[in-house]
N, C-alpha and C. Protein backbone atom coordinates (compact mmCIF):
# COMPACT_ATOMS: atom_id res chain seq x y z
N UNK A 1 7.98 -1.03 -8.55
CA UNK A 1 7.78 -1.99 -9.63
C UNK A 1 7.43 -3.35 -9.03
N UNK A 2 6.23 -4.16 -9.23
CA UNK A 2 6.17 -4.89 -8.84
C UNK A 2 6.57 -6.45 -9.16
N UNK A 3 7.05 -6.97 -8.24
CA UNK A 3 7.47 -8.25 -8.51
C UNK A 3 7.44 -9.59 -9.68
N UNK A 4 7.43 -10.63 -9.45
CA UNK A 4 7.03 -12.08 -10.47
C UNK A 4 5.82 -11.87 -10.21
N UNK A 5 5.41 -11.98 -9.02
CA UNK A 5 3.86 -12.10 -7.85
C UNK A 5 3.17 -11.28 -8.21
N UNK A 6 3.49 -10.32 -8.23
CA UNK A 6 2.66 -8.88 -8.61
C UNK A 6 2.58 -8.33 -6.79
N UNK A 7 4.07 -8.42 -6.54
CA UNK A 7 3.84 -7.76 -5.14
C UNK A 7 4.87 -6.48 -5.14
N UNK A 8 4.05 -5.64 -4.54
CA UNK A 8 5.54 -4.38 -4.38
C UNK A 8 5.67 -3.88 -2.71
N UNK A 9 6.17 -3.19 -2.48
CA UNK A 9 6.73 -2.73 -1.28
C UNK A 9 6.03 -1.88 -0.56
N UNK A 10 6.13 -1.43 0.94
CA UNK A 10 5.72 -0.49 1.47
C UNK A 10 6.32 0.70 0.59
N UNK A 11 7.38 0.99 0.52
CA UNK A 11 8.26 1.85 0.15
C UNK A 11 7.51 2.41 -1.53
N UNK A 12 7.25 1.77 -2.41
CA UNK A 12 6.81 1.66 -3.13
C UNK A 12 5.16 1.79 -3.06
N UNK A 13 4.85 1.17 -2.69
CA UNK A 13 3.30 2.04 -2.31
C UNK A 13 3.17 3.11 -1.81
N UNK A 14 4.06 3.70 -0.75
CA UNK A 14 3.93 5.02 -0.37
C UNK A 14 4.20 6.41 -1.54
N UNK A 15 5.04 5.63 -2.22
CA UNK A 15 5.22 6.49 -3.23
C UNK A 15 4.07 6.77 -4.42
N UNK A 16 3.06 5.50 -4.80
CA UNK A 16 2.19 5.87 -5.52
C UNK A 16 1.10 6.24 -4.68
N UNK A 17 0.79 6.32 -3.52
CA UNK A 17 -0.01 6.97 -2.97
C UNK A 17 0.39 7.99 -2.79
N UNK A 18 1.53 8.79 -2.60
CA UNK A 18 1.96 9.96 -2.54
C UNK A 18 1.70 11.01 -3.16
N UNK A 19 1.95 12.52 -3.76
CA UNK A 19 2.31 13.57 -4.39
C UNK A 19 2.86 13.15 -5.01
N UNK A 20 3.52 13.88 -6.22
CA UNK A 20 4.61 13.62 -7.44
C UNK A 20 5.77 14.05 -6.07
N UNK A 21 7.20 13.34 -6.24
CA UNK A 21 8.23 13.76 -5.47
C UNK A 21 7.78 13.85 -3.75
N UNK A 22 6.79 13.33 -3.24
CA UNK A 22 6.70 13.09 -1.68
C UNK A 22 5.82 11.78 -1.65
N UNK A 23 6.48 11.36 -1.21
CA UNK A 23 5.44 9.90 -0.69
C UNK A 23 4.63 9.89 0.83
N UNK A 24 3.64 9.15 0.62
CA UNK A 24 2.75 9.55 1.91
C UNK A 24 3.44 8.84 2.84
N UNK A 25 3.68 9.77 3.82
CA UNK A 25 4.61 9.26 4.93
C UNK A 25 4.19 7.97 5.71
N UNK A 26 4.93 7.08 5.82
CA UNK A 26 4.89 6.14 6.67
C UNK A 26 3.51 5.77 8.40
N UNK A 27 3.62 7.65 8.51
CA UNK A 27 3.06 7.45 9.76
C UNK A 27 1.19 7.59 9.24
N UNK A 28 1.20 8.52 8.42
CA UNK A 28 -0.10 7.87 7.85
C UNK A 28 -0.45 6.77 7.32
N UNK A 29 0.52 6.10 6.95
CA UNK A 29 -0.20 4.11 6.20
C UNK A 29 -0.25 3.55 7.59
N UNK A 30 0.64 4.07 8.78
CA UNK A 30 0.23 3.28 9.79
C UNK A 30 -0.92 3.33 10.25
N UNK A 31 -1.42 4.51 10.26
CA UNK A 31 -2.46 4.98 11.09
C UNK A 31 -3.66 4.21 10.81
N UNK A 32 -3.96 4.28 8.92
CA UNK A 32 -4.59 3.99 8.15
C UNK A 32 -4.75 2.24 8.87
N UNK A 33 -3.67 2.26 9.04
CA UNK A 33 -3.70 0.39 8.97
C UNK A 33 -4.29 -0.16 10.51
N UNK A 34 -3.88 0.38 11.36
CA UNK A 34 -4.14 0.58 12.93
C UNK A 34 -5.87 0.91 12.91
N UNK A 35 -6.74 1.52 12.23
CA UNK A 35 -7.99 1.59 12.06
C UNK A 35 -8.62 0.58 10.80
N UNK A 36 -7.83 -0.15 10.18
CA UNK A 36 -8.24 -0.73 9.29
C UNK A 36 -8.53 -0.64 8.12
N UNK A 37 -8.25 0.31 7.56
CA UNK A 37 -8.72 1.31 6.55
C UNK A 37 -7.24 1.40 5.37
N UNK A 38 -6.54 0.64 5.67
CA UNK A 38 -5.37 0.14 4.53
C UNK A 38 -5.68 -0.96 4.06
N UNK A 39 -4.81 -1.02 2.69
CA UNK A 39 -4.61 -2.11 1.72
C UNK A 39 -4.14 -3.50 2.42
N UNK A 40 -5.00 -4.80 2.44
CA UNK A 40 -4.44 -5.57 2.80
C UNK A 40 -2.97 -5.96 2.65
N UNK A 41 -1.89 -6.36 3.10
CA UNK A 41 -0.34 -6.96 3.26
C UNK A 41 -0.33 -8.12 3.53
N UNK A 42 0.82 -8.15 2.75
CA UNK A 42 1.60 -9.47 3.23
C UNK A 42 2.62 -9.20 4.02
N UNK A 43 2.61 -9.89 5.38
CA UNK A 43 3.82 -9.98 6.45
C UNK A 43 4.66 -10.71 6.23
N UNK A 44 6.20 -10.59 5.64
CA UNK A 44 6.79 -11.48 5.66
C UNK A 44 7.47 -11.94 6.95
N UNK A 45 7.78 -12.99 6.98
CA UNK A 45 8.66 -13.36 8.77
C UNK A 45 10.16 -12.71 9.24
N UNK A 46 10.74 -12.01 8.47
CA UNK A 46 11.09 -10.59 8.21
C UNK A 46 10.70 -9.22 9.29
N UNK A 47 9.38 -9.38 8.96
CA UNK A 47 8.45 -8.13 8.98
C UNK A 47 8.38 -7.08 8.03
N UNK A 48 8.74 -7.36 6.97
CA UNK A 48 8.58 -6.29 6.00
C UNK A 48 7.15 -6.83 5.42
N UNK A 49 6.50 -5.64 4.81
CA UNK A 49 4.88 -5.34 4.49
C UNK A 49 5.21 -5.78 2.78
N UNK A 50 4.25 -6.81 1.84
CA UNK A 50 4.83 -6.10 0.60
C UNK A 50 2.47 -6.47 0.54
N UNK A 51 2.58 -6.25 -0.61
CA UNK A 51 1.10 -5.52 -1.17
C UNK A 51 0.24 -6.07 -2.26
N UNK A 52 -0.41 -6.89 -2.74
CA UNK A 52 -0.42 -7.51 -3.67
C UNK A 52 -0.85 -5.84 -4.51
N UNK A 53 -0.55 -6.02 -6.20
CA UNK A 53 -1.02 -4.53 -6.98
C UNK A 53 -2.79 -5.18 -7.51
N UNK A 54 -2.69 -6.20 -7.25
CA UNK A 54 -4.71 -6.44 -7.16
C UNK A 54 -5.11 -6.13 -6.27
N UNK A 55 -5.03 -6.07 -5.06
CA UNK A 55 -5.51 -5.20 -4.07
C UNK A 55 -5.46 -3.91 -4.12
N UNK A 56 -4.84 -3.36 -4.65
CA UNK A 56 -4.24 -2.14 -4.39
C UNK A 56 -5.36 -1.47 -4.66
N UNK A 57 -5.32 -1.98 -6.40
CA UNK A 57 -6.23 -1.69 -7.27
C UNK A 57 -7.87 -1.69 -6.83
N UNK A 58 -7.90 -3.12 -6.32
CA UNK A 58 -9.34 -2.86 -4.96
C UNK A 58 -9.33 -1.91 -4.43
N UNK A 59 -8.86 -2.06 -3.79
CA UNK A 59 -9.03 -1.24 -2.92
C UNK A 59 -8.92 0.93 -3.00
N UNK A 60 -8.22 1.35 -3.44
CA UNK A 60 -8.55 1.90 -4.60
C UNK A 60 -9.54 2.42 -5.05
N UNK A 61 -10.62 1.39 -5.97
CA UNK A 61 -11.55 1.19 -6.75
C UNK A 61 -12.88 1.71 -5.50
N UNK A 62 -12.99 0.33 -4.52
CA UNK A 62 -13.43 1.11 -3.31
C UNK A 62 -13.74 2.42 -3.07
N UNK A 63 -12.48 3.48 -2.89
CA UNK A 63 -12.78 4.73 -2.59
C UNK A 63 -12.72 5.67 -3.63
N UNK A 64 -12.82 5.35 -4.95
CA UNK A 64 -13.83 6.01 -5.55
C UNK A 64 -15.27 7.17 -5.56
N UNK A 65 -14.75 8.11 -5.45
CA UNK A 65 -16.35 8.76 -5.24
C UNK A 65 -16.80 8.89 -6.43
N UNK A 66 -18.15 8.68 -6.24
CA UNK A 66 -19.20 8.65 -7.40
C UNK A 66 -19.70 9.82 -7.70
């Protein structure tokens, strides 16, 4: 659920990128992200990832096949 911001979580993104009941594991968003090919983040000084849901949605939209 996303935030005031409209930000949500790694944890939470993995889950709507996921299967119903499995979320896409962690080691694939890394991978994804390590080649560039993930949803931009926000780093907090923390280090936790959160996501804006307008990007998401970009991005997303992006891989769309036509």
């Amino acid at each position: 659920m996303a935030n005031a911001y409209g930000l949500i979580s790694l944890d939470e993104l993995l889950v709507e990128l996921g299967e119903p009941g499995k979320p896409l594991p962690r080691s694939t968003f890394f991978r994804w992200k390590s080649r560039g090919k993930a949803p931009k983040s926000i780093k907090y000084p923390s280090g936790e990832l959160r996501f804006r849901t307008t990007e998401i949605e970009r991005w997303l939209k992006a891989r769309e096949q036509k």
